[in-house]
Protein backbone atom coordinates (compact mmCIF):
# COMPACT_ATOMS: atom_id res chain seq x y z
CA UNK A 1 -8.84 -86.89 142.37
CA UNK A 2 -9.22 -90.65 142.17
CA UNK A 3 -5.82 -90.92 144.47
CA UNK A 4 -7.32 -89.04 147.42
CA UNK A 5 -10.61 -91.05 146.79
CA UNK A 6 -8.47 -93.83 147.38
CA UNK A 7 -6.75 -92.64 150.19
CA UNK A 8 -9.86 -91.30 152.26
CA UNK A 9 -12.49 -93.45 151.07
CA UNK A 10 -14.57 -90.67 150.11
CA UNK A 11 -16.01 -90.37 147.14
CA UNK A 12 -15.36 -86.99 145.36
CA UNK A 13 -19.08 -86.00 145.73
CA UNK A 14 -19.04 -86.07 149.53
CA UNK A 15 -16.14 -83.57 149.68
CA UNK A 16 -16.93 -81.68 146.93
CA UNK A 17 -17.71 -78.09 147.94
CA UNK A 18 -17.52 -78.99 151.60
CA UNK A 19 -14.77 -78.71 154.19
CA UNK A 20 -11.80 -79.89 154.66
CA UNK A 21 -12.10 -79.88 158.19
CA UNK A 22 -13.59 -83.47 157.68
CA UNK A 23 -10.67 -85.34 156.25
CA UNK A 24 -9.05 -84.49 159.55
CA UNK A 25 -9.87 -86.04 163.58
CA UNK A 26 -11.69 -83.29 165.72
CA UNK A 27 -8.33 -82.89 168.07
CA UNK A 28 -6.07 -81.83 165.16
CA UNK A 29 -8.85 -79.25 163.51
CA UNK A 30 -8.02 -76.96 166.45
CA UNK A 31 -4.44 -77.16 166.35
CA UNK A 32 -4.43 -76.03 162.82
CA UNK A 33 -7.26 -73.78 163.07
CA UNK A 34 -6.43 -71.00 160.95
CA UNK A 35 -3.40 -71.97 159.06
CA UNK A 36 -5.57 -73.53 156.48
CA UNK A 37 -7.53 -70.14 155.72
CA UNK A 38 -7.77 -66.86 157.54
CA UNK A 39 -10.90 -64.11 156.68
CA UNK A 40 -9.61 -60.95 155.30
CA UNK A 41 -11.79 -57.44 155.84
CA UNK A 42 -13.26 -57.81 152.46
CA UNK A 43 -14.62 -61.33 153.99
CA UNK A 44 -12.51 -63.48 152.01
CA UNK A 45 -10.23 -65.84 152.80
CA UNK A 46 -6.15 -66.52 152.15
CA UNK A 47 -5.48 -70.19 152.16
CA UNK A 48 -2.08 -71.51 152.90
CA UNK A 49 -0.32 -73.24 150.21
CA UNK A 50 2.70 -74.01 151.95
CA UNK A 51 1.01 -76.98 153.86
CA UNK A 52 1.54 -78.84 157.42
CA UNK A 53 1.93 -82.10 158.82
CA UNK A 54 -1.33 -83.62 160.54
CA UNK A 55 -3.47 -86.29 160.79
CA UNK A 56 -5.76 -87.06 158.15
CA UNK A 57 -8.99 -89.59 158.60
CA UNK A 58 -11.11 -91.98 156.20
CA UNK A 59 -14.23 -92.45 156.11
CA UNK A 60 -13.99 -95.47 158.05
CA UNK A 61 -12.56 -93.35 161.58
CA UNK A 62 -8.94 -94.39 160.62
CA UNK A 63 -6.41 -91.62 160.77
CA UNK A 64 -2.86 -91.41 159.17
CA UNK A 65 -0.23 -88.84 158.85
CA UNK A 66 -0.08 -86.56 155.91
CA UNK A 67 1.53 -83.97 154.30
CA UNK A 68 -1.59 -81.45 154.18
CA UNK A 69 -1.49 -78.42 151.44
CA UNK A 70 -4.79 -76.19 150.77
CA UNK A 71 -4.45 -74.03 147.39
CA UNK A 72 -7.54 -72.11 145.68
CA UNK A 73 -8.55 -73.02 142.56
């Protein structure tokens, strides 16, 4: 949406489709590794809806904290 646009300085085609790991700094991807998703047998995934506090970064290498909740649409 035009808010996180805002926010990340990304426009919505360079996140579209891809993931989310880059709206967050390389240190904090593995301390939340796996809360954001986990593979089921079938090879889907479960995505967390309840959220987490991390670190979120713009486009420009900034980071900032946020309030991070993944849901499937």
């Amino acid at each position: 949406n035009s808010a996180a646009e805002n926010l990340f300085g990304y426009p919505k085609d360079d996140v579209l489709g891809k993931n989310i790991d880059q709206l967050v700094p390389t240190s904090f991807r593995e301390k939340n590794d796996g809360h954001w998703g986990s593979p089921q047998e079938d090879g889907n995934e479960t995505v967390s809806g309840n959220g987490c506090e991390t670190i979120g970064k713009r486009v420009d290498g900034t980071t900032f904290p946020i309030q991070l909740a993944v849901s499937e649409v």
